[in-house]
Protein backbone atom coordinates (compact mmCIF):
# COMPACT_ATOMS: atom_id res chain seq x y z
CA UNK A 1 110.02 117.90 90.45
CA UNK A 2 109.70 115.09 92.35
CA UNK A 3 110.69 114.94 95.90
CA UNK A 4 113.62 113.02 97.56
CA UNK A 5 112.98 113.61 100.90
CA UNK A 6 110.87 110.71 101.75
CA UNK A 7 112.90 108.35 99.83
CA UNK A 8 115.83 109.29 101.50
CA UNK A 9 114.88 108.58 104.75
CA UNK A 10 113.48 105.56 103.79
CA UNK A 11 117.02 104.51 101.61
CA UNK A 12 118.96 104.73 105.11
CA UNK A 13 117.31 101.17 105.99
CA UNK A 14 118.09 98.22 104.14
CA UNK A 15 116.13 97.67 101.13
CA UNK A 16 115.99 94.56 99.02
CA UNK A 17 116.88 94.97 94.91
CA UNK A 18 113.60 93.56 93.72
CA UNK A 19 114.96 91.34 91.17
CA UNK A 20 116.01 89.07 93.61
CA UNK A 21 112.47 88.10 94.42
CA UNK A 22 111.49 84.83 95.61
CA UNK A 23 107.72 84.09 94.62
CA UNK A 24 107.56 81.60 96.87
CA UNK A 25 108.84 82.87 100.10
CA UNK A 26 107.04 85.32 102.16
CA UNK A 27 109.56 87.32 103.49
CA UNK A 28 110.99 87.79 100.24
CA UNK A 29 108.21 89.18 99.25
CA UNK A 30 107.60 91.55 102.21
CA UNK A 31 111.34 92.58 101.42
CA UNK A 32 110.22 93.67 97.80
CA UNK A 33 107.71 95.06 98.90
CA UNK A 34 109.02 97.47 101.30
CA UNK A 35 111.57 98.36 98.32
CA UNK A 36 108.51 98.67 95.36
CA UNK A 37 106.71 100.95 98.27
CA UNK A 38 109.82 103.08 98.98
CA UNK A 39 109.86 103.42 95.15
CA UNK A 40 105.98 104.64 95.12
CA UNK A 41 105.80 106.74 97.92
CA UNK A 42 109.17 108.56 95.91
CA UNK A 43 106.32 110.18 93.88
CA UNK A 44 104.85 111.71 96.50
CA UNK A 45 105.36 115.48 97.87
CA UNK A 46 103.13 115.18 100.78
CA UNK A 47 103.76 114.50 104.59
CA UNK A 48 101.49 113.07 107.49
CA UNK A 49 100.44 116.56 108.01
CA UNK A 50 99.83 117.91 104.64
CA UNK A 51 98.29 116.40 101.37
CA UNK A 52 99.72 117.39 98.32
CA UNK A 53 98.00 116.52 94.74
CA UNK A 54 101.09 114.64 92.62
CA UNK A 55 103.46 116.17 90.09
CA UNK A 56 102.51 116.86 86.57
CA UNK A 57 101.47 114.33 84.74
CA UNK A 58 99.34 112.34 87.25
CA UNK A 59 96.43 113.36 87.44
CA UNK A 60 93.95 113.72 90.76
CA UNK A 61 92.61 110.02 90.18
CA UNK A 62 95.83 108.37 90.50
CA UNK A 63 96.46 109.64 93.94
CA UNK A 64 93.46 107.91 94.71
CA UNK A 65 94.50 104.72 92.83
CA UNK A 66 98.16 104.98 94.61
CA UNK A 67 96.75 105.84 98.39
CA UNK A 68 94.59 102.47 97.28
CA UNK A 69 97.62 100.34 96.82
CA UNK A 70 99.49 102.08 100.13
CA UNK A 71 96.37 100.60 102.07
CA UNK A 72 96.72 97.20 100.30
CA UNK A 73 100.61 97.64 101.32
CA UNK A 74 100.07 98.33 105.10
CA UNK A 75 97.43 95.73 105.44
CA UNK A 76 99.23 92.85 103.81
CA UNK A 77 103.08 93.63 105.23
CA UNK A 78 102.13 95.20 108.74
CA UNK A 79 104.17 97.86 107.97
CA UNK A 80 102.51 101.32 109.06
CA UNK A 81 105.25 103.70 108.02
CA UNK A 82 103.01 105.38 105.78
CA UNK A 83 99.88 105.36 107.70
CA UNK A 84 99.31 108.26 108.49
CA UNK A 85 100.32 110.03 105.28
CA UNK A 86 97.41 107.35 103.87
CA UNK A 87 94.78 108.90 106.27
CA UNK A 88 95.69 112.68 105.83
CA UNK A 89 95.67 112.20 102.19
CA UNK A 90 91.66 110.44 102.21
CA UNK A 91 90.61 112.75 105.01
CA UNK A 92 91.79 115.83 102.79
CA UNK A 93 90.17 115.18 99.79
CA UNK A 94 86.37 114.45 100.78
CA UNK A 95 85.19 117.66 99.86
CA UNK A 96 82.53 119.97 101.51
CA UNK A 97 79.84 116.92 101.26
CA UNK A 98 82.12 114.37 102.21
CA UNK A 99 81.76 112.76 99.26
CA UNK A 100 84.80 113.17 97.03
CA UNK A 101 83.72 115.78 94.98
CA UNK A 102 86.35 118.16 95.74
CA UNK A 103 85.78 121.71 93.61
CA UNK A 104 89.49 121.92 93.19
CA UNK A 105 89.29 119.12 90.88
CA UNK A 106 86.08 119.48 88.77
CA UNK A 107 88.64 120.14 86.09
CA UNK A 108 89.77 116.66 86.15
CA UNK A 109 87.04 114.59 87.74
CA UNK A 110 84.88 112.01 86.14
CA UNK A 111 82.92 109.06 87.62
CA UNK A 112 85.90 106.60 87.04
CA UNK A 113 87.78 108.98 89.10
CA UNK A 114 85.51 109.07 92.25
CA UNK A 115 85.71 105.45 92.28
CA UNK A 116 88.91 105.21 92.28
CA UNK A 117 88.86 107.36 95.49
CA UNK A 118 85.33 104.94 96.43
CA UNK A 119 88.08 102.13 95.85
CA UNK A 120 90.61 103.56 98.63
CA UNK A 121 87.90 104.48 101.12
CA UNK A 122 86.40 101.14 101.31
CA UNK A 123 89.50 99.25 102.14
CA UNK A 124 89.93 101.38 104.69
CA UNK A 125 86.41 100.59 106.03
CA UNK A 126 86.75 97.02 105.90
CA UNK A 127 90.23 97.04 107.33
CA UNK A 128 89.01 99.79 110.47
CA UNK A 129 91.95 101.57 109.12
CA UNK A 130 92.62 104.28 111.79
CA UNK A 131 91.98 107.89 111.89
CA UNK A 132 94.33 109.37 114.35
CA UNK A 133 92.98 111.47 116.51
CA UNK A 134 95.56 114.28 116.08
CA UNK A 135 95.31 114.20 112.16
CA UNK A 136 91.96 114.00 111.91
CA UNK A 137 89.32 117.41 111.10
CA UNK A 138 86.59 117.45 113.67
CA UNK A 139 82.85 116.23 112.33
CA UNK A 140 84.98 113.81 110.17
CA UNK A 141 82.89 110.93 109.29
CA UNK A 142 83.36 107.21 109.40
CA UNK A 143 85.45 105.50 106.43
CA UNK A 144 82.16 103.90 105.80
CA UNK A 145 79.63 106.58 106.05
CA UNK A 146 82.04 108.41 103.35
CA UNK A 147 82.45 105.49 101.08
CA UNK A 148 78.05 105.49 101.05
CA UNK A 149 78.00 109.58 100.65
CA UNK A 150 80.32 108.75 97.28
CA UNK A 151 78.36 105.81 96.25
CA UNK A 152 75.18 108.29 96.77
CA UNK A 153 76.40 110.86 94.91
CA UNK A 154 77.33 108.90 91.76
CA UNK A 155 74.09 106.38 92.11
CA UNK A 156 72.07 109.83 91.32
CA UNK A 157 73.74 110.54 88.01
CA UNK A 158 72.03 107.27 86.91
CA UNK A 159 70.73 108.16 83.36
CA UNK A 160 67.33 106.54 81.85
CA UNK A 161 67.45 109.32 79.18
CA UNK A 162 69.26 106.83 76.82
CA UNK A 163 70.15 103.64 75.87
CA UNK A 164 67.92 102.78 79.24
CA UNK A 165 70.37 103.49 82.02
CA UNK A 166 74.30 103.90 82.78
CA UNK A 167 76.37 106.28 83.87
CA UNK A 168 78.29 108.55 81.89
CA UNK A 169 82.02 108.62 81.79
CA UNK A 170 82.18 112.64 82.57
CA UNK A 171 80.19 114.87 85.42
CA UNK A 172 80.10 118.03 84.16
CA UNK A 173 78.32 119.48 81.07
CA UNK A 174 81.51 121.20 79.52
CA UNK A 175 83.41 117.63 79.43
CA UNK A 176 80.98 117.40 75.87
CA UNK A 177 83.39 114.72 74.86
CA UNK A 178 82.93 112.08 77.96
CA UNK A 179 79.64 113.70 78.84
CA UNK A 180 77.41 111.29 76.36
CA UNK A 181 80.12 108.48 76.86
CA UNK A 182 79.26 105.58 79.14
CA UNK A 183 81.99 103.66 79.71
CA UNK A 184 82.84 100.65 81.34
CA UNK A 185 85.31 102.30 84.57
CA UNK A 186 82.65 104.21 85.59
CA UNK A 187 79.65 101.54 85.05
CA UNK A 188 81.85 98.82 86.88
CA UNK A 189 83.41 101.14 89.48
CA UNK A 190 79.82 101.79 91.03
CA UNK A 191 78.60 98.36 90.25
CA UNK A 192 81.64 97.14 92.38
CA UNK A 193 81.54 99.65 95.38
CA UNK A 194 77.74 98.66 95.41
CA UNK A 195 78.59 95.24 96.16
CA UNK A 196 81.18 95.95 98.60
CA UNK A 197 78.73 98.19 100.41
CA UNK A 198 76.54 95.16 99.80
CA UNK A 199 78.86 92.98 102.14
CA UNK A 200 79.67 95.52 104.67
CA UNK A 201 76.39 96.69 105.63
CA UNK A 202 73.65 93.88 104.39
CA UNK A 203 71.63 96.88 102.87
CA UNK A 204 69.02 95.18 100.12
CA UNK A 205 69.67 98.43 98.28
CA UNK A 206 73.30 98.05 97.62
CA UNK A 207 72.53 94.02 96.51
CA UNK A 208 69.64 95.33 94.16
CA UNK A 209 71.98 98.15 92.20
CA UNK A 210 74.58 95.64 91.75
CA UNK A 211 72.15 93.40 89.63
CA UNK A 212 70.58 96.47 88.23
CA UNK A 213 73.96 97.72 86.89
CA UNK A 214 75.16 94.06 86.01
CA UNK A 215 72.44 93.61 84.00
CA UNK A 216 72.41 96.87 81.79
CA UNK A 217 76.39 96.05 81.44
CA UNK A 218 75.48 93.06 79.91
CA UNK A 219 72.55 93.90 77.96
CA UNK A 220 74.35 96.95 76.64
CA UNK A 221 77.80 95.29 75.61
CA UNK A 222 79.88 96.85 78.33
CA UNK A 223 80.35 92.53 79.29
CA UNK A 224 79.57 90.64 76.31
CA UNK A 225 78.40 86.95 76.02
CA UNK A 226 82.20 86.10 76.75
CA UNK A 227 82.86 88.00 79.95
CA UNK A 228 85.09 90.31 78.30
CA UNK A 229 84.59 93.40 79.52
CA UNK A 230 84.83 96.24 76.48
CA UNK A 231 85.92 100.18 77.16
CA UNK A 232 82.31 102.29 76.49
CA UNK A 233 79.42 102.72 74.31
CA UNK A 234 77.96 106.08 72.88
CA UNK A 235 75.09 107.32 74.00
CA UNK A 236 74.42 109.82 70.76
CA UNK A 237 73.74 106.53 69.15
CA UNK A 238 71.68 105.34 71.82
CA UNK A 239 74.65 103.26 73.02
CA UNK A 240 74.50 101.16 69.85
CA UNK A 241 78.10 100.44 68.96
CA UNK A 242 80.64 98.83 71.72
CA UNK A 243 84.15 100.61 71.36
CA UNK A 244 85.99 97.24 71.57
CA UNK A 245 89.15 98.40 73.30
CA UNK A 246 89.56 96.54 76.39
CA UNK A 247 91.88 97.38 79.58
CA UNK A 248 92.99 95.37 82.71
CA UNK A 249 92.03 97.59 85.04
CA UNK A 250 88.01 97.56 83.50
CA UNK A 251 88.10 93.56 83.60
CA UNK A 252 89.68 93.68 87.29
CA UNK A 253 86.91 96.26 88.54
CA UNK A 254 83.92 94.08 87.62
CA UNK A 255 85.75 90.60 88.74
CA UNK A 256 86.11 92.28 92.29
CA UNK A 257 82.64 93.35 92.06
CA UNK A 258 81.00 89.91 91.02
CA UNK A 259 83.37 88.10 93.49
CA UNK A 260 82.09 90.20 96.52
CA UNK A 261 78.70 89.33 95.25
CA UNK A 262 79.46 85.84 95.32
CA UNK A 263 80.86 85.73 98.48
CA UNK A 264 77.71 87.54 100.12
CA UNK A 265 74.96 85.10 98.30
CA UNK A 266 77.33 82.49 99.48
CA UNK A 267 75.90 83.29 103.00
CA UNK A 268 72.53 83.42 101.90
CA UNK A 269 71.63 85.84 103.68
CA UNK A 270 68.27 88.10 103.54
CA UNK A 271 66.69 88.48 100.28
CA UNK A 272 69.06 85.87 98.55
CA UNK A 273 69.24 82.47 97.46
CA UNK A 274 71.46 79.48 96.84
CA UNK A 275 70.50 80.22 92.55
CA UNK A 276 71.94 83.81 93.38
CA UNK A 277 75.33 82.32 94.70
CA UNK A 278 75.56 80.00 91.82
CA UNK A 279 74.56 82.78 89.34
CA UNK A 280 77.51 85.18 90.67
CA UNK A 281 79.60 82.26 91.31
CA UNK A 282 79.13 81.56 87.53
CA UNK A 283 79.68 85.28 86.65
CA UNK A 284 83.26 85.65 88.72
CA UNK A 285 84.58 82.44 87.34
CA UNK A 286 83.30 83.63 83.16
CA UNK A 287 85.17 86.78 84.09
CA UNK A 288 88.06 85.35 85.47
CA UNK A 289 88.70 82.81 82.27
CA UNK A 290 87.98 85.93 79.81
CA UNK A 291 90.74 87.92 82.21
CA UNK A 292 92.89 85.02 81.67
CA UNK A 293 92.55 84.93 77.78
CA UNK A 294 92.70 88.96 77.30
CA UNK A 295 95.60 89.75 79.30
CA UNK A 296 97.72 86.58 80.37
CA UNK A 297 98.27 85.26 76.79
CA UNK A 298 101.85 85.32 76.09
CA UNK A 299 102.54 88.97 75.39
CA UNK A 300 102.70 90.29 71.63
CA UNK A 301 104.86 87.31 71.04
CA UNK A 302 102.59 84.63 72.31
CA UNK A 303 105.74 83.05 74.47
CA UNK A 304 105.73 84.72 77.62
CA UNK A 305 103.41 82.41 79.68
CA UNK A 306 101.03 83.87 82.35
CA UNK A 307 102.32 87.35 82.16
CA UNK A 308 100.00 90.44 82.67
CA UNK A 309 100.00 92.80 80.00
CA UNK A 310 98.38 95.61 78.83
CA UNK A 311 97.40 94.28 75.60
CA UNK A 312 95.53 97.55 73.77
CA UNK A 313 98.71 99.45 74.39
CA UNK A 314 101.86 97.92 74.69
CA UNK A 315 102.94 96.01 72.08
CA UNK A 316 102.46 99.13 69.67
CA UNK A 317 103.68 101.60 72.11
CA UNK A 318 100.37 103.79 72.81
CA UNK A 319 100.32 103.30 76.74
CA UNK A 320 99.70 106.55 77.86
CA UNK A 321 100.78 107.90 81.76
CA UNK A 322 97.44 106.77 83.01
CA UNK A 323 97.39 103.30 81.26
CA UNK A 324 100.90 102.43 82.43
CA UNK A 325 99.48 101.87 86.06
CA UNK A 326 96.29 99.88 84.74
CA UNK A 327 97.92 96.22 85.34
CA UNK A 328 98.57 97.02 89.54
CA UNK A 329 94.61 97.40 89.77
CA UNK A 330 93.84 94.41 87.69
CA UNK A 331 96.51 91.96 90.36
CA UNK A 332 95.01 94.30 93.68
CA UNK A 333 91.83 92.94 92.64
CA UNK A 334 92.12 89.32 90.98
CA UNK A 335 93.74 88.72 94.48
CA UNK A 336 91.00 90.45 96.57
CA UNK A 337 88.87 88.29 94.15
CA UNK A 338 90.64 84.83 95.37
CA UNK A 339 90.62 85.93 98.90
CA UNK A 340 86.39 86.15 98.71
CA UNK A 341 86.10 83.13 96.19
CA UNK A 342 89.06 80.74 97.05
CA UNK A 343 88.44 78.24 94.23
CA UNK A 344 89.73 81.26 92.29
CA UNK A 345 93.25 81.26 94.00
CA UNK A 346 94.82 78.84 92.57
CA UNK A 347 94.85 80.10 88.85
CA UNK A 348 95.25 83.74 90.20
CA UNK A 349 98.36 82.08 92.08
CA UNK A 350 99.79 80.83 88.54
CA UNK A 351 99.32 84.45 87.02
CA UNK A 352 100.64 86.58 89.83
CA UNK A 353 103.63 84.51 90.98
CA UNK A 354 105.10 85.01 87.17
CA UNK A 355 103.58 88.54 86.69
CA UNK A 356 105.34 89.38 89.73
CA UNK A 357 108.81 87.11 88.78
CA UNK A 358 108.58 89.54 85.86
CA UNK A 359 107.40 92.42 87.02
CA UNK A 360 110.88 92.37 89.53
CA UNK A 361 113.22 91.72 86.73
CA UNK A 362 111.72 94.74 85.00
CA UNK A 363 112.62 96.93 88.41
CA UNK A 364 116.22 96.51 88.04
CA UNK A 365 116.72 99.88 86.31
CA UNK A 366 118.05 103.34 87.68
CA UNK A 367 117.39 106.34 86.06
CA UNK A 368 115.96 109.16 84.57
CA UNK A 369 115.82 111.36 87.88
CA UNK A 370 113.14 108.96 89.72
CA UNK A 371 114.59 108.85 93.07
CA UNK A 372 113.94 104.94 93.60
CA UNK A 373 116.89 102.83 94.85
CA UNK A 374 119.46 102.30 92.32
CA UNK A 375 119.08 99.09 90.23
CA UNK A 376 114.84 99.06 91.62
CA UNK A 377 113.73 101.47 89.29
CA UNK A 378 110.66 99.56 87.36
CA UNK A 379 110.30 99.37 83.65
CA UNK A 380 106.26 98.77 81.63
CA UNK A 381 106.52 95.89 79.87
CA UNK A 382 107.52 92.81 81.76
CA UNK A 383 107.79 90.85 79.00
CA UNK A 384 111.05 91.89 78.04
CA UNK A 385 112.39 89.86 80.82
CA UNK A 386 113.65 93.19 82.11
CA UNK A 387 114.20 97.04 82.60
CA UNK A 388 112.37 98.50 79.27
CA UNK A 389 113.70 102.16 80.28
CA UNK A 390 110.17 103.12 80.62
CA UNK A 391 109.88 104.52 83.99
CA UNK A 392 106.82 106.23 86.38
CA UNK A 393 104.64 106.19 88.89
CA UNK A 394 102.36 103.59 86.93
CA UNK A 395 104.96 101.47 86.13
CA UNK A 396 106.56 101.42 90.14
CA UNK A 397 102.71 100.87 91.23
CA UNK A 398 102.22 98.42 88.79
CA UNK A 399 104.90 96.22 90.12
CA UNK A 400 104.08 96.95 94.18
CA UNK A 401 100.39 95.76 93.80
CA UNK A 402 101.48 92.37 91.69
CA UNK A 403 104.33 92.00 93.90
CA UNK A 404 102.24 92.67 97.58
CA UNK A 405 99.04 90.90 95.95
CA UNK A 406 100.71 87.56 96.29
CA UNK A 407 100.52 88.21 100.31
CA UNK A 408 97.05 88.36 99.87
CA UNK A 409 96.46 84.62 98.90
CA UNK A 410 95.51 82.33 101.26
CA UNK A 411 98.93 80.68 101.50
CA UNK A 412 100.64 83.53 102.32
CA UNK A 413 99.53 84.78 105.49
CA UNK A 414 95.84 85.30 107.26
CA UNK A 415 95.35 89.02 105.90
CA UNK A 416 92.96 88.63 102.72
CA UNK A 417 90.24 90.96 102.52
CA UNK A 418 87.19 89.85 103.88
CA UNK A 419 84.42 91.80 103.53
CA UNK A 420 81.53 89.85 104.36
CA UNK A 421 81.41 91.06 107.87
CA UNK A 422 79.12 93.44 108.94
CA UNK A 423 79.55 97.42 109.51
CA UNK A 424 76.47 100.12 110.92
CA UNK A 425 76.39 103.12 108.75
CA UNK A 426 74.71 106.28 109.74
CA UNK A 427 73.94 107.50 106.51
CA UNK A 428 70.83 106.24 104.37
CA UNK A 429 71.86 105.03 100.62
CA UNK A 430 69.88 106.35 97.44
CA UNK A 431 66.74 104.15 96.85
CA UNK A 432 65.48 105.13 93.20
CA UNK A 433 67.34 106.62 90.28
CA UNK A 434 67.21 110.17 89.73
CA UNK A 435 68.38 112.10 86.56
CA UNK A 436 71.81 113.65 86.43
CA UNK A 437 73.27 116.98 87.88
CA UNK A 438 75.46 118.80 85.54
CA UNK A 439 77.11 122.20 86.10
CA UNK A 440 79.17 123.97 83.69
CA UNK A 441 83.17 123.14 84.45
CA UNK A 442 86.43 123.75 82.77
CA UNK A 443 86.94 120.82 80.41
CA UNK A 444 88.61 117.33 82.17
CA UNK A 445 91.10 114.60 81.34
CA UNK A 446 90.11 111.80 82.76
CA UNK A 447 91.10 108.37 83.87
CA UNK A 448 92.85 106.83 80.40
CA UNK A 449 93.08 108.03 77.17
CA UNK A 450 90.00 106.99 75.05
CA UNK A 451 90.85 108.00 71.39
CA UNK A 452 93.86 105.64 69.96
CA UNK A 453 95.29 105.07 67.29
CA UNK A 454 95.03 100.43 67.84
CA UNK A 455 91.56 98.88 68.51
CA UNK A 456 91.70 95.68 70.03
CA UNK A 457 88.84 93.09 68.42
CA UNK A 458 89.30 90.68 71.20
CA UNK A 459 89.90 87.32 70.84
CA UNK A 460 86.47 85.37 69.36
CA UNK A 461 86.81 82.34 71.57
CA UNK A 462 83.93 80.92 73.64
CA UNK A 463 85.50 80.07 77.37
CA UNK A 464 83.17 77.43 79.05
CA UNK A 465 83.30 78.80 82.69
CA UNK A 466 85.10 76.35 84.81
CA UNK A 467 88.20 76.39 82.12
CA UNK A 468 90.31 78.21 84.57
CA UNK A 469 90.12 75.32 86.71
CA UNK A 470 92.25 73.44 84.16
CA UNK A 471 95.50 76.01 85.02
């Protein structure tokens, strides 16, 4: 059952009925905003004190994802309403290693699902997001000292054994399914906290495992000659056939990650070079264009222009809960992506100003129990050019991040991301791959379905890499 309480203190203020959104003006969308947050934070049974795991049928990951987007809200709006519920709700899942491996959830935890949590943690390090003192466990470490103890502890389950490197999608031995399945979530969501690590803390090490995994993406499949980035390869065939499904959220985790590492050779600083900058300057625009292409062509119709859409699942109704949020990661980080490369912005501008137009006429709806303002409950598909009747956590999410990622751009206000500056980190990174730890679990779902019913063959064109620069 999903709680009222929060909502209803929050419904006693003024909220603004997202489909009156204004694109263009700021404090419109700070207004949204506060409503779409209201909306999320509906969802959630927790308090400042207390974390609470959400209602059946999110899984553990998507707290993670959502306590990601909360961090994106109070850093771009200024509003701290929910900070402390943020901090309680990192600080009380880092496990006894401090490192996100929580044994309450080895039943649902994969690598994709760590990052997710690697995701939150890391915006809070590069924001100094506080810990207050009267919420937070003594011996707590730093944000950043626990974003390196997760990036150590999935860096070790590198596996050489086959198809020469990757990580695998599952953990633990008894997930046989996602145990030999390498896909691209879990590739990309280490390749992009190394390179955020890579920025914060100047370690060579972080800059060298970015490249490493980058490369075996590539020369794999996971990231093909286009820059579209594909959902996993199977390493019982020595990773020999690409499952060409592709999803946002997959195509927004490695443009972050080749972004930041654009933005950090851009400073040329130790151990790289002016090539390096132009290399992963290269890279970030190749994915950006193939992002473009995949999932901001028109809908199923071809007519609706520059709208996100998940286009594996939606226009044959296969979306399942976990791939209804995908499209609020993929605007949280094209728009951290245009904050670190800011020839980016202006086509990310383009897509997110009509996603979110959209995405605010779909959030006109009421219903179904979710205790969201009346008329700002949010529908999937924006599209439609309104409220589909499809209603959830993904779907509210979905239309916060696209809404709040337009504060983000550099015409909107000074609060981008930047995470080239510098952070000390107590802890010592991994140095040299070592072969994976499995233990013996109770079988997982993970992040996304992976077995549907609609494969997605992509669309065959070549995108030279500055095209984006024509939008």
């Amino acid at each position: 059952m999903l709680s009222t309480l929060l909502f209803a203190g929050v419904a006693a203020a003024s909220l603004t009925v997202p489909d009156t959104l204004d694109v263009s003006d700021t404090t419109s969308i700070l207004d949204v905003s506060k409503t779409l947050a209201s909306g999320v934070m509906s969802y959630y049974n927790g308090t400042a004190e207390t974390f609470q795991d959400l209602p059946t049928p999110y899984y553990w990951w998507e707290s993670g994802a959502m306590f990601g987007a909360m961090l994106d809200y109070s850093h771009y709006t200024n509003d701290s309403t929910y900070d402390d519920m943020i901090a309680t709700a990192l600080m009380a899942q880092v496990g006894p290693n401090y490192d996100f491996m929580l044994p309450k959830h080895y039943g649902d935890e994969g690598n994709d699902d760590q990052a997710f949590w690697g995701f939150a943690v890391l915006a809070a390090a590069e924001r100094n997001f506080p810990q207050p003192a009267g919420l937070t466990p003594a011996g707590m470490p730093s944000w950043l000292d626990l974003g390196v103890n997760i990036w150590s502890s999935m860096v070790a389950r590198w596996n050489t054994t086959q198809c020469g490197g990757g990580f695998n999608w599952q953990i633990f031995a008894s997930n046989s399914n996602g145990l030999h399945y390498r896909n691209s979530v879990s590739n990309g969501g280490v390749f992009h906290l190394s390179a955020r690590l890579a920025a914060l803390t100047g370690n060579q090490t972080y800059v060298d495992w970015a490249a490493r995994i980058w490369d075996w993406s590539t020369a794999i499949g996971l990231v093909d000659e286009y820059y579209n980035v594909w959902d996993g390869v199977d390493a019982n065939d020595n990773c020999s056939k690409v499952n060409m499904l592709s999803f946002s959220y997959a195509a927004g985790i490695y443009l972050q990650g080749a972004a930041a590492m654009a933005n950090l050779t851009g400073s040329l600083t130790a151990g790289t070079s002016e090539a390096d900058h132009q290399l992963w300057s290269s890279r970030t625009a190749g994915l950006m264009a193939a992002t473009q292409a995949s999932f901001f062509n028109g809908g199923p119709s071809g007519n609706v222009t520059d709208v996100l859409w998940e286009h594996a699942c939606e226009g044959v109704n296969t979306c399942d809960t976990d791939m209804k949020s995908f499209k609020g990661y993929l605007s949280r980080f094209m728009s951290a992506s245009a904050a670190l490369v800011p020839v980016l912005a202006p086509a990310v501008r383009t897509y997110l100003r009509a996603s979110a137009a959209a995405a605010a006429k779909a959030c006109s709806g009421t219903g179904d129990g979710v205790p969201t303002p009346a008329g700002a409950t949010c529908g999937q598909k924006w599209y439609v050019g309104g409220f589909d009747g499809s209603v959830g956590l993904g779907q509210q999410m979905s239309a916060l991040e696209t809404v709040q990622a337009l504060l983000a751009l550099p015409e909107a206000q000074d609060t981008a991301v930047k995470v080239a500056s510098r952070a000390i980190s107590a802890s010592s990174p991994v140095t040299s791959p070592m072969k994976p730890a499995l233990a013996v679990r109770v079988a997982m779902t993970s992040a996304g379905a992976r077995e549907m019913g609609v494969r997605w063959l992509g669309l065959g064109l070549v995108f030279s890499v500055s095209a984006w620069l024509l939008v």
